[in-house]
C-alpha atoms as a PDB file:
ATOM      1  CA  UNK A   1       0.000   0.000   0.000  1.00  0.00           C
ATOM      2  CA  UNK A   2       1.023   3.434  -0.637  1.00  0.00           C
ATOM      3  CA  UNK A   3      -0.137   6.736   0.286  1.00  0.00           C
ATOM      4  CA  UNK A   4      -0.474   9.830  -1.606  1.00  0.00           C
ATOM      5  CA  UNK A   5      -1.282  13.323  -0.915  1.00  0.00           C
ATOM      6  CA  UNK A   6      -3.527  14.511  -3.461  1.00  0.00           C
ATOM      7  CA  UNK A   7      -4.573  17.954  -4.843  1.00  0.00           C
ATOM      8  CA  UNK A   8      -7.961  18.701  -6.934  1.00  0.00           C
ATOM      9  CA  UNK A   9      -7.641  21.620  -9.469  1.00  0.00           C
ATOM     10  CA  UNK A  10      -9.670  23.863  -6.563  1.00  0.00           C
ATOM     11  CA  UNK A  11      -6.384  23.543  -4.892  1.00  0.00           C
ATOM     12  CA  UNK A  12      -8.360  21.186  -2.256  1.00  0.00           C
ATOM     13  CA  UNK A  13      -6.112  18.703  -0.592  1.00  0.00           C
ATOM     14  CA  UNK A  14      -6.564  15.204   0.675  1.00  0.00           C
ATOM     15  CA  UNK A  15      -4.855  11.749   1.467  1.00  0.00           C
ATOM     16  CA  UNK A  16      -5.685   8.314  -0.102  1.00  0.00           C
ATOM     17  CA  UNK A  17      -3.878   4.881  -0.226  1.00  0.00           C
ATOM     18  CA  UNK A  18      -3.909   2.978  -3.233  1.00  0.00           C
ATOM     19  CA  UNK A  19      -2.282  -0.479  -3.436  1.00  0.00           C
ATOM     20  CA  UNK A  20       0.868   0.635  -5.982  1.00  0.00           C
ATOM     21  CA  UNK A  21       1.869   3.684  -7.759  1.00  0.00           C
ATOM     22  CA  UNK A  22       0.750   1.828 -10.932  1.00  0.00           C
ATOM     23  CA  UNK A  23      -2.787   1.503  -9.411  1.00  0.00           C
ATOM     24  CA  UNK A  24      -2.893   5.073  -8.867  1.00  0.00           C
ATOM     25  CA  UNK A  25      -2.216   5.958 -12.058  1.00  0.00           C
ATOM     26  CA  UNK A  26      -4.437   3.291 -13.743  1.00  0.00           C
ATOM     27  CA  UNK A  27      -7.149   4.826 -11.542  1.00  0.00           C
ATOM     28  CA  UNK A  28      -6.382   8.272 -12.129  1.00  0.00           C
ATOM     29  CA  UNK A  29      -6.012   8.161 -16.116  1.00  0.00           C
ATOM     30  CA  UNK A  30      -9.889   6.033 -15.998  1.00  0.00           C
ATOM     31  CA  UNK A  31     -11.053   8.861 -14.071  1.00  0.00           C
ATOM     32  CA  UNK A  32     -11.662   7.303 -10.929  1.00  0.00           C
ATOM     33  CA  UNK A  33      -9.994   9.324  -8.461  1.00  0.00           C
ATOM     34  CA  UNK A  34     -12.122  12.563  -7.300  1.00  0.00           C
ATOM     35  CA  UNK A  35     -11.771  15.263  -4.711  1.00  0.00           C
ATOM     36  CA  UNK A  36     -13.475  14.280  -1.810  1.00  0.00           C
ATOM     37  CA  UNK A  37     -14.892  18.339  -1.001  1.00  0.00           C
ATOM     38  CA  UNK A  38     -15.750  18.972  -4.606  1.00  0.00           C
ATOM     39  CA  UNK A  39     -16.342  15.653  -6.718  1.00  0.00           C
ATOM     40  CA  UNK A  40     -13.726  17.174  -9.849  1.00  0.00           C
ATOM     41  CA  UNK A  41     -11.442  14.096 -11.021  1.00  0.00           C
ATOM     42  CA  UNK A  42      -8.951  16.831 -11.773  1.00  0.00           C
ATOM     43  CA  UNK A  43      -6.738  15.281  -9.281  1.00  0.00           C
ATOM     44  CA  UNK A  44      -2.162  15.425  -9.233  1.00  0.00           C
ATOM     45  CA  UNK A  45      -0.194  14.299  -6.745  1.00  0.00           C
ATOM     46  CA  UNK A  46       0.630  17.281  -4.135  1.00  0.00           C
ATOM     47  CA  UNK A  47       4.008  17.899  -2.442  1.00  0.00           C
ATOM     48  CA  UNK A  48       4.083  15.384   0.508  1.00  0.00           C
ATOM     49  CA  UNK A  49       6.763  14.245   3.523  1.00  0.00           C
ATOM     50  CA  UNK A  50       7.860  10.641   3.379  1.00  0.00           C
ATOM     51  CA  UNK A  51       7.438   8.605   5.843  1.00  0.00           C
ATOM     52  CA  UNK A  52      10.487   7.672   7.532  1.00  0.00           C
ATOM     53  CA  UNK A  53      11.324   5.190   9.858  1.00  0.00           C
ATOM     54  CA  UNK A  54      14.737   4.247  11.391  1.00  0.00           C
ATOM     55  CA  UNK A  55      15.482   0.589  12.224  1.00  0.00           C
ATOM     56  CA  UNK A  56      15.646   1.276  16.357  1.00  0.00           C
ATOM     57  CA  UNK A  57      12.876   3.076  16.629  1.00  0.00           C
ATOM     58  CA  UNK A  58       9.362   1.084  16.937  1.00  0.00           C
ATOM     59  CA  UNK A  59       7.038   1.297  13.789  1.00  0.00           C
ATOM     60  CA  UNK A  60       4.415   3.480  15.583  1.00  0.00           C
ATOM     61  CA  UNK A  61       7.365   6.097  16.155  1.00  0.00           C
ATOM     62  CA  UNK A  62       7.762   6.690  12.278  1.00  0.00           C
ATOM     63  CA  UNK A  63       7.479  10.550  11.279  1.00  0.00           C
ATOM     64  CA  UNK A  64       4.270  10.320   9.186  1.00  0.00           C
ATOM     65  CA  UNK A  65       2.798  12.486   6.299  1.00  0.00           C
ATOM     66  CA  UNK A  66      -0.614  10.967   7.132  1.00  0.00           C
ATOM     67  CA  UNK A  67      -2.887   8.997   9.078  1.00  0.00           C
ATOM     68  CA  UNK A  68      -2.251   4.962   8.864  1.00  0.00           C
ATOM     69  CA  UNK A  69      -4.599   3.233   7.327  1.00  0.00           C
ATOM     70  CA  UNK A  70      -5.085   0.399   9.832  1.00  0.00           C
ATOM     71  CA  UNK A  71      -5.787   3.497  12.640  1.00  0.00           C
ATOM     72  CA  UNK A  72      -9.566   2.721  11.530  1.00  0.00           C
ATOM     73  CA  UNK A  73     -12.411   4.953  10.486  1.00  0.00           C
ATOM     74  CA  UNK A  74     -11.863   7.736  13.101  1.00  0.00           C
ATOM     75  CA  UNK A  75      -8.371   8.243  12.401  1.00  0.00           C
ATOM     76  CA  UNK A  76      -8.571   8.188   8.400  1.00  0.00           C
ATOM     77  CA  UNK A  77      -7.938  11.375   6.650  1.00  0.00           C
ATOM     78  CA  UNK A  78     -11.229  11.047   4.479  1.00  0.00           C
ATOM     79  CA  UNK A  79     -13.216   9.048   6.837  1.00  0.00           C
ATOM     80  CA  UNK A  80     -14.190  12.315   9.328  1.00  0.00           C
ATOM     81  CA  UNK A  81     -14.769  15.660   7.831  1.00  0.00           C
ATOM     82  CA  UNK A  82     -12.532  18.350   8.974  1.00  0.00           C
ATOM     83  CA  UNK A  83     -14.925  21.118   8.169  1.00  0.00           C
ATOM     84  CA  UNK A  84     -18.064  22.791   8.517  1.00  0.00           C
ATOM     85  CA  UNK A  85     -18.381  22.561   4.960  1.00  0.00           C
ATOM     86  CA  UNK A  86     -17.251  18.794   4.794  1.00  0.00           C
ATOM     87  CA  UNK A  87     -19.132  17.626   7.434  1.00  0.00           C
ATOM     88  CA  UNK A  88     -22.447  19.327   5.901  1.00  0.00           C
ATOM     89  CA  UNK A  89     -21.467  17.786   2.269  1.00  0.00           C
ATOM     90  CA  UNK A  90     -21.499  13.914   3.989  1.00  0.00           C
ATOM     91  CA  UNK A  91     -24.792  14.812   5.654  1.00  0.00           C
ATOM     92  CA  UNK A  92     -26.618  15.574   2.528  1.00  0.00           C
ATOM     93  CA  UNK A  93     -24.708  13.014   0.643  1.00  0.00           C
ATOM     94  CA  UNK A  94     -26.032  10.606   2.975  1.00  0.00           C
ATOM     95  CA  UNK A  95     -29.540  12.256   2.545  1.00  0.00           C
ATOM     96  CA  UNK A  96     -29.767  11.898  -0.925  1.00  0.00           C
ATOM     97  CA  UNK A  97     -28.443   8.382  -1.510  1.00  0.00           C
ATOM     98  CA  UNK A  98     -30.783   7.157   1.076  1.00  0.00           C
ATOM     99  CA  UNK A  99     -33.448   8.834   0.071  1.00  0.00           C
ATOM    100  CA  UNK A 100     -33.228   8.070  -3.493  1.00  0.00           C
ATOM    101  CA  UNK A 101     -32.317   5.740  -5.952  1.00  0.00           C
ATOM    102  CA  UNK A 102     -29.154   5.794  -7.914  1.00  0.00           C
ATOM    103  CA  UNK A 103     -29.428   5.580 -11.887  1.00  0.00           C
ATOM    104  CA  UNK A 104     -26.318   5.913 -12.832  1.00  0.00           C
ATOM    105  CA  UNK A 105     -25.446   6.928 -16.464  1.00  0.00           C
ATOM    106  CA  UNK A 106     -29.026   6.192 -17.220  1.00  0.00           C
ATOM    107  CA  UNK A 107     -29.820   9.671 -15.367  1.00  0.00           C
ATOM    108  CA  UNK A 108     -30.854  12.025 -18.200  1.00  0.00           C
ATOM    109  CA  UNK A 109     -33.711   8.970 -19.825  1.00  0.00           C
ATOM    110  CA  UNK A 110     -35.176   8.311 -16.764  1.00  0.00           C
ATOM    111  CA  UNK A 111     -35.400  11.776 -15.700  1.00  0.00           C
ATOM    112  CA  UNK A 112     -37.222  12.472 -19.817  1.00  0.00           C
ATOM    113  CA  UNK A 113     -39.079   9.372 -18.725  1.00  0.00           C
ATOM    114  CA  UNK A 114     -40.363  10.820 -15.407  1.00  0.00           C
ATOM    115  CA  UNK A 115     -40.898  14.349 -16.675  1.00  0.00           C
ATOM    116  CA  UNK A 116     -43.503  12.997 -20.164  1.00  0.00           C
ATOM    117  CA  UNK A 117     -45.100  10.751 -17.890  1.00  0.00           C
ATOM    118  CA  UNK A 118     -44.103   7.504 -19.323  1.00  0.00           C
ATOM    119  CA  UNK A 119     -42.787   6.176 -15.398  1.00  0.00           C
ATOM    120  CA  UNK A 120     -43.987   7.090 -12.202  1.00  0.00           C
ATOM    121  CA  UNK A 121     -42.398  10.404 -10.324  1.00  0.00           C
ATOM    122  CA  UNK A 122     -39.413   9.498  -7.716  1.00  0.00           C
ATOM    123  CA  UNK A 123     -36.739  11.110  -6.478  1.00  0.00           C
ATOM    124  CA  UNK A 124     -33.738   9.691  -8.543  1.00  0.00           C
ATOM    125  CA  UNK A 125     -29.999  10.749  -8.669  1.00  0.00           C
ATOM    126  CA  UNK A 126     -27.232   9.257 -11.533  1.00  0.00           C
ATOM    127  CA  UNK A 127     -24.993  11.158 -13.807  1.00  0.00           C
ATOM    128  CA  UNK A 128     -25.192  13.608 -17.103  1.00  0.00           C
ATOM    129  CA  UNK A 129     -22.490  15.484 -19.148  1.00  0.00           C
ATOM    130  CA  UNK A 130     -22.793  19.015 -18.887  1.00  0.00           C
ATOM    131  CA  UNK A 131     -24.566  19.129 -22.204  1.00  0.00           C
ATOM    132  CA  UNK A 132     -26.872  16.737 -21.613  1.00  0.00           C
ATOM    133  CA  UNK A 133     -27.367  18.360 -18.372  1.00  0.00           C
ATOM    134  CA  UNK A 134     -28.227  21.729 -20.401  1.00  0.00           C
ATOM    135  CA  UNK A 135     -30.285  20.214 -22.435  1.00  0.00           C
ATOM    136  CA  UNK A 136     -32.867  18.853 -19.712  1.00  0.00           C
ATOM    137  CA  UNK A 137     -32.941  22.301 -18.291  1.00  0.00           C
ATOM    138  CA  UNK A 138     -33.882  24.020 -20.918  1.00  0.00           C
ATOM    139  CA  UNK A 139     -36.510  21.429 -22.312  1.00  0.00           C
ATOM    140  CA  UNK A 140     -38.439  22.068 -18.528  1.00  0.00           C
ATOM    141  CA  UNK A 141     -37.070  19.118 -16.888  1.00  0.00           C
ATOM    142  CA  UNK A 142     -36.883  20.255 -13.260  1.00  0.00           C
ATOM    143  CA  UNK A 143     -33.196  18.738 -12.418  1.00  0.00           C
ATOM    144  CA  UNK A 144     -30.382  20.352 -10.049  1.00  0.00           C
ATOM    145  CA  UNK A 145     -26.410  19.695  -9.911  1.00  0.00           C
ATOM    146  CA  UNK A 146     -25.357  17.745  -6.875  1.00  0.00           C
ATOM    147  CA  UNK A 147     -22.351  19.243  -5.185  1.00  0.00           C
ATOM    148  CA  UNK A 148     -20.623  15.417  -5.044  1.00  0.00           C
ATOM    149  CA  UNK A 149     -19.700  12.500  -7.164  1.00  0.00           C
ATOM    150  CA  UNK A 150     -22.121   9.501  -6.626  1.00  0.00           C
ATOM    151  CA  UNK A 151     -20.179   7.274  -4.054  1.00  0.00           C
ATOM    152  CA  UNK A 152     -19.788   4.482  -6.703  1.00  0.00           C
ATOM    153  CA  UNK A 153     -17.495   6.578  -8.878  1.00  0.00           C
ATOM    154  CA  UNK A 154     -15.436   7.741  -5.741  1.00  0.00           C
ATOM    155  CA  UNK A 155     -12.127   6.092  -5.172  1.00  0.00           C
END
């Protein structure tokens, strides 16, 4: 496992392990690594420390650049939010994808669908280019941009 620090192009920073510096960059050139604040998959490798370690001193003494991933979920640099602003994204992230269902890429047909009356009305969320996105605005479709990636497409 390796960890990197991570910057979006909004200049927001965050930490994530991946399990080589291959997989990162397999990840990152499919367009599977996103900012955690912001959703953009915009993402470089920021300027980090390295962890370093000498052989007398006991593994928990290494100088770290970042939380260890076997600290568990309270410790992990994207498991808590830091922020206000974080902490009030994962609450209506959590809002949303329980209270409605994921469509994935199917997003802009079943919200057409909805809309003309050919399915029954519920609250659905999924993903749309920005042109398609356009497009359902302007044709009436009553649609909004989430301020998060779906969970699924989050590393």
């Amino acid at each position: 496992m390796i960890q990197f620090s991570l910057q979006c192009d909004d200049k927001h920073r965050f930490d994530s392990w991946f399990q080589s510096s291959d997989a990162f960059d397999k990840l990152l050139a499919s367009g599977m690594v996103c900012c955690p604040v912001c959703g953009s998959d915009t993402v470089q490798k920021a300027l980090m420390a390295p962890r370093v370690s000498d052989s007398r001193s006991h593994p928990d003494t290494a100088i770290a650049s970042g939380p260890d991933p076997t600290s568990g979920p309270a410790h992990g640099a994207l498991s808590t939010p830091a922020t206000a602003a974080e902490h009030a994204l994962t609450e209506l992230r959590k809002h949303v994808e329980s209270n409605s269902e994921y469509v994935g890429m199917n997003f802009v047909s079943e919200a057409r669908k909805m809309h003309d009356g050919e399915t029954p009305d519920r609250t659905i969320h999924g993903q749309a280019n920005p042109e398609e996105a356009r497009k359902l605005v302007e044709d009436g479709v009553p649609v909004m941009p989430l301020p998060f990636m779906p969970s699924r497409k989050t590393n």
